[in-house]
PDB file of N, CA and C in Angstrom:
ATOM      1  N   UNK A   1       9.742 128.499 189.703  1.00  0.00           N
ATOM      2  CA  UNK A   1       9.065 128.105 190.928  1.00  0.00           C
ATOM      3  C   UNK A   1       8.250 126.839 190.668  1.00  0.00           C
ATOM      4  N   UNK A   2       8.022 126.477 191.854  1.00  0.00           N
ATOM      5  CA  UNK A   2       7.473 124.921 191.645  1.00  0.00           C
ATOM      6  C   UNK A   2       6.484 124.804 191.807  1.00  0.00           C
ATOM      7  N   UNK A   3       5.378 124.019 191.224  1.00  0.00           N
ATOM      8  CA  UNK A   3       3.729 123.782 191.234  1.00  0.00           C
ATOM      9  C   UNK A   3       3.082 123.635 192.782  1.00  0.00           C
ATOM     10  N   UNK A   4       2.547 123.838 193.268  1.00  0.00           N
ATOM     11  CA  UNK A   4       1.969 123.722 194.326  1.00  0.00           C
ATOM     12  C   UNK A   4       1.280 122.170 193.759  1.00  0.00           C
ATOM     13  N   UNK A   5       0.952 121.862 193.391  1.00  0.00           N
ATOM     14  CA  UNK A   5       0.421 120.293 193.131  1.00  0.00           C
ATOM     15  C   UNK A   5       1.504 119.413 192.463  1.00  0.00           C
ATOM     16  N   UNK A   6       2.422 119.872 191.932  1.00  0.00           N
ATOM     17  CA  UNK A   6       3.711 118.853 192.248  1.00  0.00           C
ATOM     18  C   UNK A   6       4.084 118.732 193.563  1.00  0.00           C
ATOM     19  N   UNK A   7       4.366 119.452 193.765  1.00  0.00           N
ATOM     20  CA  UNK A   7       4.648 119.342 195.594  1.00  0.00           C
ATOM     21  C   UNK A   7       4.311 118.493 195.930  1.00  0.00           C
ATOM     22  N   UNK A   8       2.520 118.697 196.657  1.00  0.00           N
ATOM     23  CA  UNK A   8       1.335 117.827 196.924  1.00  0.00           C
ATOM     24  C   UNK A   8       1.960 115.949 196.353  1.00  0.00           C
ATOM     25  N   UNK A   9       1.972 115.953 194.793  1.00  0.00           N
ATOM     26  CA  UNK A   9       2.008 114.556 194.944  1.00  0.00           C
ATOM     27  C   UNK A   9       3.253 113.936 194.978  1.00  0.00           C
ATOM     28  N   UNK A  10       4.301 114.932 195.100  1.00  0.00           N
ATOM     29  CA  UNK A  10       5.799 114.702 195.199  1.00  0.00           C
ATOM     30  C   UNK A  10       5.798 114.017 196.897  1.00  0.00           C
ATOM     31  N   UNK A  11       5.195 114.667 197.386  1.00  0.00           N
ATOM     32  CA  UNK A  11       5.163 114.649 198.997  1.00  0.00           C
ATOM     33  C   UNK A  11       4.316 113.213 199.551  1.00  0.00           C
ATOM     34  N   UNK A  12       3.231 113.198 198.990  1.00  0.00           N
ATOM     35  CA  UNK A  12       2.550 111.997 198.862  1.00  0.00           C
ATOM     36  C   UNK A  12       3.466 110.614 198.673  1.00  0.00           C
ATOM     37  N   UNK A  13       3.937 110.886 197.696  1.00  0.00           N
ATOM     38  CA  UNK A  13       5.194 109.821 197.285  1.00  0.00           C
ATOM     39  C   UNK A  13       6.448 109.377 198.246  1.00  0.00           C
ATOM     40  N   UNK A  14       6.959 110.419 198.490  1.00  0.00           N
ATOM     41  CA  UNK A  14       7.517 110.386 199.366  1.00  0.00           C
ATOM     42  C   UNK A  14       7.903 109.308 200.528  1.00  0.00           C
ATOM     43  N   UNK A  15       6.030 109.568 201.151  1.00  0.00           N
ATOM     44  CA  UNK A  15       5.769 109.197 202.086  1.00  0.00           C
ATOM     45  C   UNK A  15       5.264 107.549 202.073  1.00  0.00           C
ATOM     46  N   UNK A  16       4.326 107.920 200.879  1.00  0.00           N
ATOM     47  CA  UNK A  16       4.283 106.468 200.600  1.00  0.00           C
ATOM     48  C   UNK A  16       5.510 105.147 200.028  1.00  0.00           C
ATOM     49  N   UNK A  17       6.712 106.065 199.382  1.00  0.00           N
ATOM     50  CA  UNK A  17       7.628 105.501 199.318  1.00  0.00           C
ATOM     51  C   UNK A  17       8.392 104.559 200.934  1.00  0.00           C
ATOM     52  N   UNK A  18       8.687 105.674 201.450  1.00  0.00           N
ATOM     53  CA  UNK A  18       9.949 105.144 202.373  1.00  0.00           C
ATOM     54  C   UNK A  18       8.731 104.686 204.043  1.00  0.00           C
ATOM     55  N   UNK A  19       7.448 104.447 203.954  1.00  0.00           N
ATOM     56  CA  UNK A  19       6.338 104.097 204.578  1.00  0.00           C
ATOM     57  C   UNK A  19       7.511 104.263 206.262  1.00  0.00           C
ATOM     58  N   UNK A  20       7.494 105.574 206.586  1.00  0.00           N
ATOM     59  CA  UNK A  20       7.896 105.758 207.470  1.00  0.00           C
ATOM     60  C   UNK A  20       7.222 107.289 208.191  1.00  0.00           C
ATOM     61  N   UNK A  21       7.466 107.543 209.395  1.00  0.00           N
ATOM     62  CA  UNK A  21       7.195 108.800 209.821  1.00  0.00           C
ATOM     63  C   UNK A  21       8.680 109.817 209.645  1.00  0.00           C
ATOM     64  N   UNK A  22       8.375 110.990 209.186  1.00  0.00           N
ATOM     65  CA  UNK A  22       9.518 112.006 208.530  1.00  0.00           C
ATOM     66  C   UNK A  22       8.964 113.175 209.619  1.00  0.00           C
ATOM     67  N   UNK A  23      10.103 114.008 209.868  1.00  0.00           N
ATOM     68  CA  UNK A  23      10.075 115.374 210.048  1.00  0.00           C
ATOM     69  C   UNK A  23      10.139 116.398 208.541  1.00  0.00           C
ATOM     70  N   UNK A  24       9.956 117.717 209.038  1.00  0.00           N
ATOM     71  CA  UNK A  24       9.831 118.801 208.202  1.00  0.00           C
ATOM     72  C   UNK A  24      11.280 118.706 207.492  1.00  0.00           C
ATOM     73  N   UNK A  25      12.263 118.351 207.736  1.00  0.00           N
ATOM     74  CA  UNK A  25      13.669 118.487 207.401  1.00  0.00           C
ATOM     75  C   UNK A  25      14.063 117.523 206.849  1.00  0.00           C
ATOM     76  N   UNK A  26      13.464 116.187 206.931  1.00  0.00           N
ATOM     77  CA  UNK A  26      13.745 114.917 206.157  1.00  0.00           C
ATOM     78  C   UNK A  26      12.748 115.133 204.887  1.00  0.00           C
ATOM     79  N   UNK A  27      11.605 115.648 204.892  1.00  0.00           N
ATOM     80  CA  UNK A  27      10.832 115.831 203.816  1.00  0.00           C
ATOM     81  C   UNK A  27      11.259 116.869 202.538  1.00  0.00           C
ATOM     82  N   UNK A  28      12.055 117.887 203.037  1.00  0.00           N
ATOM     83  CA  UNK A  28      12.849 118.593 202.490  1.00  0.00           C
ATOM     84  C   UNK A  28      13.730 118.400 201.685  1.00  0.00           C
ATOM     85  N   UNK A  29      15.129 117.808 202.474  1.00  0.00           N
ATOM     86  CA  UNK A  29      15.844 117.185 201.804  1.00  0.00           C
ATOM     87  C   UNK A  29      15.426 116.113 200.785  1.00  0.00           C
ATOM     88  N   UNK A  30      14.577 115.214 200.712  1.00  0.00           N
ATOM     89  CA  UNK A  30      13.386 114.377 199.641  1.00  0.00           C
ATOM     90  C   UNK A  30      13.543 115.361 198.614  1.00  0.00           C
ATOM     91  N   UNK A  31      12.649 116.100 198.767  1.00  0.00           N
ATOM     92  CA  UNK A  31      12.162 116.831 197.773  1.00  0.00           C
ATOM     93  C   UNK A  31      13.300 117.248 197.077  1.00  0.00           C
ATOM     94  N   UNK A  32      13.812 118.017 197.919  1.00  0.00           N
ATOM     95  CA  UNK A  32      15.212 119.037 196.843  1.00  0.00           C
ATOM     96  C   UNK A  32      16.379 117.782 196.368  1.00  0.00           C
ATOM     97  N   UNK A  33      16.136 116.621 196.469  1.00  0.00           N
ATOM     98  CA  UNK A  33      16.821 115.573 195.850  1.00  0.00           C
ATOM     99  C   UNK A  33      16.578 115.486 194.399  1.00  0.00           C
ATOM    100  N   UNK A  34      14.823 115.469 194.848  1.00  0.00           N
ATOM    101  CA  UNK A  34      13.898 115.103 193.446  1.00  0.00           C
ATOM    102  C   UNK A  34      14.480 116.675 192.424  1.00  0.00           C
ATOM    103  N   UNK A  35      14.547 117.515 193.081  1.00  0.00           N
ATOM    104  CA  UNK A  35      14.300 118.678 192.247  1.00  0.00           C
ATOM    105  C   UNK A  35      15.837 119.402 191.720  1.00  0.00           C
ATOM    106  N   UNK A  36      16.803 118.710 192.450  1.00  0.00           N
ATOM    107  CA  UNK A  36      18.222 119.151 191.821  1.00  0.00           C
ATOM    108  C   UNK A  36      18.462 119.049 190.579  1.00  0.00           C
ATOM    109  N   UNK A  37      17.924 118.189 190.163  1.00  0.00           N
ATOM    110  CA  UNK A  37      18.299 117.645 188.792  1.00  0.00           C
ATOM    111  C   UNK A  37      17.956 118.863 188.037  1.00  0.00           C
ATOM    112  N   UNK A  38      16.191 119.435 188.238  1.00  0.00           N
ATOM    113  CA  UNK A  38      15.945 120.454 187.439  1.00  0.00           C
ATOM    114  C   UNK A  38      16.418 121.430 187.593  1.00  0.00           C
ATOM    115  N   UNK A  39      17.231 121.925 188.512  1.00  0.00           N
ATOM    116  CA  UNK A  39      17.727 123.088 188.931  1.00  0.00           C
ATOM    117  C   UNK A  39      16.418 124.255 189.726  1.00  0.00           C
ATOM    118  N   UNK A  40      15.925 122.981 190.011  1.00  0.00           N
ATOM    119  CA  UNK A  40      14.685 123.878 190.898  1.00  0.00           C
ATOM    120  C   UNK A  40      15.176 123.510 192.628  1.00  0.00           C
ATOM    121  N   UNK A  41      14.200 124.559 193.420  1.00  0.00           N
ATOM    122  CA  UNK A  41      14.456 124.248 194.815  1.00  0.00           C
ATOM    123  C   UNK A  41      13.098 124.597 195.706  1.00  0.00           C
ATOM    124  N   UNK A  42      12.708 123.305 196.643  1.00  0.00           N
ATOM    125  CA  UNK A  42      11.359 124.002 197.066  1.00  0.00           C
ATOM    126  C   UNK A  42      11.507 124.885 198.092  1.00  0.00           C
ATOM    127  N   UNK A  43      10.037 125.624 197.949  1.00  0.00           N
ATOM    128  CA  UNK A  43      10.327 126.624 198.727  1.00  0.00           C
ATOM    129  C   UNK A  43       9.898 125.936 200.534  1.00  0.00           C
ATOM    130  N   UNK A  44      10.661 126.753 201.620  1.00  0.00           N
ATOM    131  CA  UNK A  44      10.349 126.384 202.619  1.00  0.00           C
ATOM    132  C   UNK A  44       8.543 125.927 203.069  1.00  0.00           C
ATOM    133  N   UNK A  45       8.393 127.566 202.654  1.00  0.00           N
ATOM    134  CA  UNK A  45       7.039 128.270 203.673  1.00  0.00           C
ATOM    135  C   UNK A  45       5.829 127.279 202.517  1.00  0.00           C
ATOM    136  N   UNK A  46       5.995 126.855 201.458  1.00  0.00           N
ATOM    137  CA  UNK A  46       4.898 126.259 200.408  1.00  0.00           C
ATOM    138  C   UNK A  46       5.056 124.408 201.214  1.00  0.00           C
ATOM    139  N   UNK A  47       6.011 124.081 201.578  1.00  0.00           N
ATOM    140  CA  UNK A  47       6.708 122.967 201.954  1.00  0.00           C
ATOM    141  C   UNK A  47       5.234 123.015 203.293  1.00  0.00           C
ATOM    142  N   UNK A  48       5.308 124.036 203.967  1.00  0.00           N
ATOM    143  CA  UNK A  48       4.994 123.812 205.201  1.00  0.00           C
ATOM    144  C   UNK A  48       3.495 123.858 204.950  1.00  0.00           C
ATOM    145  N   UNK A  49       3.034 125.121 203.985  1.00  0.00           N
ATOM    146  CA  UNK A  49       1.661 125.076 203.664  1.00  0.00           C
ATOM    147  C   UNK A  49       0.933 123.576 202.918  1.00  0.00           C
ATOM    148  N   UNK A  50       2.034 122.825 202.236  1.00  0.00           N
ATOM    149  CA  UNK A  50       1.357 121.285 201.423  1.00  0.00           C
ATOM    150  C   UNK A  50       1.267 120.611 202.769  1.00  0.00           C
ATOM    151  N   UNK A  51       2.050 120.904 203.831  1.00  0.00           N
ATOM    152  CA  UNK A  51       1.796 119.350 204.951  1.00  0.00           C
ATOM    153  C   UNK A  51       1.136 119.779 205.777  1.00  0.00           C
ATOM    154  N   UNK A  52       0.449 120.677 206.162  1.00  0.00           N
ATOM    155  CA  UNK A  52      -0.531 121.589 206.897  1.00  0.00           C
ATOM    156  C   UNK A  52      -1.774 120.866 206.024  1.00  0.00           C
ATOM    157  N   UNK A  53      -1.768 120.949 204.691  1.00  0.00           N
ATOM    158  CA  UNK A  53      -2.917 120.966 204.020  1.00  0.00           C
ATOM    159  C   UNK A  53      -3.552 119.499 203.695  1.00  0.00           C
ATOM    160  N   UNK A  54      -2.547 118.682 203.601  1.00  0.00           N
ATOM    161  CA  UNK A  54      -2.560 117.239 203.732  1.00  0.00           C
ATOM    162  C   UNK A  54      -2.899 116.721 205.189  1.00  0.00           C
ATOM    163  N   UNK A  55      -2.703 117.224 206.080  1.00  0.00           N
ATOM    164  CA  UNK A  55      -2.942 116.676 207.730  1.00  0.00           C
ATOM    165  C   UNK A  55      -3.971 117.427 207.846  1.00  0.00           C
ATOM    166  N   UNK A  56      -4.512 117.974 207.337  1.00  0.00           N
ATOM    167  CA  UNK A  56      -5.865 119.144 207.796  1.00  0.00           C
ATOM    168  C   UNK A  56      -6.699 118.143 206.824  1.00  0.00           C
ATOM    169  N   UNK A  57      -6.656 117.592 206.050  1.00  0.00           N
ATOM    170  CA  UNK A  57      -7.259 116.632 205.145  1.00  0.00           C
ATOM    171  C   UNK A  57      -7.207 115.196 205.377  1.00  0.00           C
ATOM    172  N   UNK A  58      -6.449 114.882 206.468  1.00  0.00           N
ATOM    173  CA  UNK A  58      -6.282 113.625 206.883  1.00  0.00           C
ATOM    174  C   UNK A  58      -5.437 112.964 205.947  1.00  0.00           C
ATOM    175  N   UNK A  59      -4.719 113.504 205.100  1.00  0.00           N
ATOM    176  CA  UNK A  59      -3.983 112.674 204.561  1.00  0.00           C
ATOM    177  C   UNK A  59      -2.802 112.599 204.999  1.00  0.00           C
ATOM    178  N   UNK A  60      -2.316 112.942 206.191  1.00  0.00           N
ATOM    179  CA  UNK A  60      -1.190 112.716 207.025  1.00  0.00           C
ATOM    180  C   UNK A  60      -1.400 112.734 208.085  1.00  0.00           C
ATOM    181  N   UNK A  61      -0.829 112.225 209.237  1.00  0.00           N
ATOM    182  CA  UNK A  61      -1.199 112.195 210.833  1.00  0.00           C
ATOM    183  C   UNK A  61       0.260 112.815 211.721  1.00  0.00           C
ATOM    184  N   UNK A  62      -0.434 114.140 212.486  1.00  0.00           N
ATOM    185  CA  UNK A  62       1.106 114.370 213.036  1.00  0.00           C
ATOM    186  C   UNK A  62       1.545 113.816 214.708  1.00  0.00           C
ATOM    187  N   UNK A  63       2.948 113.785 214.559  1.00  0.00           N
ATOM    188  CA  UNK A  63       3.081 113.269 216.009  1.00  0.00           C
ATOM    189  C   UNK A  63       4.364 113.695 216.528  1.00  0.00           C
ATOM    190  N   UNK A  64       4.782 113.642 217.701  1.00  0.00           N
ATOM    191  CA  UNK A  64       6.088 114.466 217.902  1.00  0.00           C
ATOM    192  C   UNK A  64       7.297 113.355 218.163  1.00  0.00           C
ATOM    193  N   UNK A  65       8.450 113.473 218.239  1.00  0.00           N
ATOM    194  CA  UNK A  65       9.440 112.665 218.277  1.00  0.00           C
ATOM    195  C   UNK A  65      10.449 113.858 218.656  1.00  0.00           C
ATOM    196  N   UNK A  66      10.618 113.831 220.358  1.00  0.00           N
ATOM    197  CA  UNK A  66      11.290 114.415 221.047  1.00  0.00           C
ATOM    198  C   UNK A  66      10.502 115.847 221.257  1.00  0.00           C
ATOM    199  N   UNK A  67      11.008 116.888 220.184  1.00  0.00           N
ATOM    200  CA  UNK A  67      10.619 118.134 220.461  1.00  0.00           C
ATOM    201  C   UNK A  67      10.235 118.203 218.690  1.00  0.00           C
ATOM    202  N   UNK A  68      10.625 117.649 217.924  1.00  0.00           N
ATOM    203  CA  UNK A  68      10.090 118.061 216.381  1.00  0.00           C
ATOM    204  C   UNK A  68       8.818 117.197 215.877  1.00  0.00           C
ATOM    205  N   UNK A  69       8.212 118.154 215.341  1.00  0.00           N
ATOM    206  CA  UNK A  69       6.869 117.607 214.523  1.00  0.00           C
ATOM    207  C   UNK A  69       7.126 116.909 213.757  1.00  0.00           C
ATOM    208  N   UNK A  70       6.476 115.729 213.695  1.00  0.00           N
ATOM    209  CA  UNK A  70       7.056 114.399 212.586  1.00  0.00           C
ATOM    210  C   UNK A  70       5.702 114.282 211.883  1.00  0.00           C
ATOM    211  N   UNK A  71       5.105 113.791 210.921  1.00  0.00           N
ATOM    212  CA  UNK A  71       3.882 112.877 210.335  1.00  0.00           C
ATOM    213  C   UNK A  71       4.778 112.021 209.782  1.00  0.00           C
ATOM    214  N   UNK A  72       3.477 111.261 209.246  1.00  0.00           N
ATOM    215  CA  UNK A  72       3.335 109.825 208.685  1.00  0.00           C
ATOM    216  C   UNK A  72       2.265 110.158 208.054  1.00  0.00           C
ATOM    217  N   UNK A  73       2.206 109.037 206.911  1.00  0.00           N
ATOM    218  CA  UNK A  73       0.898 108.834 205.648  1.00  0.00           C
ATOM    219  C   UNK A  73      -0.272 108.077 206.560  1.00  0.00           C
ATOM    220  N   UNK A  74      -1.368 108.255 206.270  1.00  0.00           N
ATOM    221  CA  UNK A  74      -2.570 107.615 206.806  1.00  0.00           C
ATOM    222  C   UNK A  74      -3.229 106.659 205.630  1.00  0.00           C
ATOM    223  N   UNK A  75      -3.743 105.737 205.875  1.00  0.00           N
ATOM    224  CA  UNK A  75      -4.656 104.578 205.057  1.00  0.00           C
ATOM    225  C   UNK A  75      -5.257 105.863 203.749  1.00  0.00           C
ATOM    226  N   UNK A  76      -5.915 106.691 204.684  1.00  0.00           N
ATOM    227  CA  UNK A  76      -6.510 107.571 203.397  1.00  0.00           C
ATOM    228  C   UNK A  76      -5.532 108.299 202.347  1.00  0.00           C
ATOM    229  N   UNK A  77      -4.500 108.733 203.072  1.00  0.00           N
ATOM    230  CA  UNK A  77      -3.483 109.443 202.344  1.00  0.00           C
ATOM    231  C   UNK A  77      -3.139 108.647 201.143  1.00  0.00           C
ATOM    232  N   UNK A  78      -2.722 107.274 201.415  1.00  0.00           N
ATOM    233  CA  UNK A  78      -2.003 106.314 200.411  1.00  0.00           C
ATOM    234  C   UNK A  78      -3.504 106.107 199.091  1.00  0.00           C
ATOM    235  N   UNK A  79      -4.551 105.902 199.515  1.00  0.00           N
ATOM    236  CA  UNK A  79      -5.513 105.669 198.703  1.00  0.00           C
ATOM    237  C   UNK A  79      -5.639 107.045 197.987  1.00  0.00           C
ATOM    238  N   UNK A  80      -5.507 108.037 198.352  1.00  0.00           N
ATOM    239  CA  UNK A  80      -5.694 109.454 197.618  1.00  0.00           C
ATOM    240  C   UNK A  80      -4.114 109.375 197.014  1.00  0.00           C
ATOM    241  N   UNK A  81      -3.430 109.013 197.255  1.00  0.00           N
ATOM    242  CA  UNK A  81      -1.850 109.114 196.377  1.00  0.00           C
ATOM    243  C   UNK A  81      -2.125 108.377 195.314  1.00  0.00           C
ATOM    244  N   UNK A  82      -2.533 107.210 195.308  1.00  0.00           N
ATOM    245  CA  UNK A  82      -2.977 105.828 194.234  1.00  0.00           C
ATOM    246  C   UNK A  82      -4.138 106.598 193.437  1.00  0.00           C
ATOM    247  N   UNK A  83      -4.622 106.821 194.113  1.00  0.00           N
ATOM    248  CA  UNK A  83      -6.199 107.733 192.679  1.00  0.00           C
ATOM    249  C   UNK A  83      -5.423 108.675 192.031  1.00  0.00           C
ATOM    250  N   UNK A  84      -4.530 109.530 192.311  1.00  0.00           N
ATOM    251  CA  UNK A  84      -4.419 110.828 191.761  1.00  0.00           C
ATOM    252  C   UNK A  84      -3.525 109.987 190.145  1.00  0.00           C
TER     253      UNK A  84
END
């Protein structure tokens, strides 16, 4: 099983990588890209608890695009990705 703070700065990255707004399903697929190699796989419901926990922290901003929940990284998010 996978670190709950890998996640966190896997996700961070992510976002700050491809400096775009993602849904829950594009962030996913990210991740389990990163994690094939190890033969690891993230879990859904931890997936949902890191971006809950990051937007409850302002380090993501959510917004909708059609009917699905999308975020994006915030100014603070990227500066807390760069410190860690």
């Amino acid at each position: 099983m996978l670190e709950k703070t890998k996640v966190i700065v896997d996700v961070l990255d992510i976002f700050v990588s491809l400096k775009k707004g993602l849904n829950l399903t594009d962030v996913n697929f990210q991740l389990n890209n990163i994690y094939e190699t190890q033969g690891k796989k993230v879990d859904q419901q931890m997936l949902i608890e890191v971006i809950n926990e990051l937007t409850a922290d302002g380090y993501l901003k959510t917004f909708k695009v059609g009917a699905l929940d999308s975020w994006k990284i915030t100014e603070e998010g990227e500066d807390h990705f760069y410190d860690l």
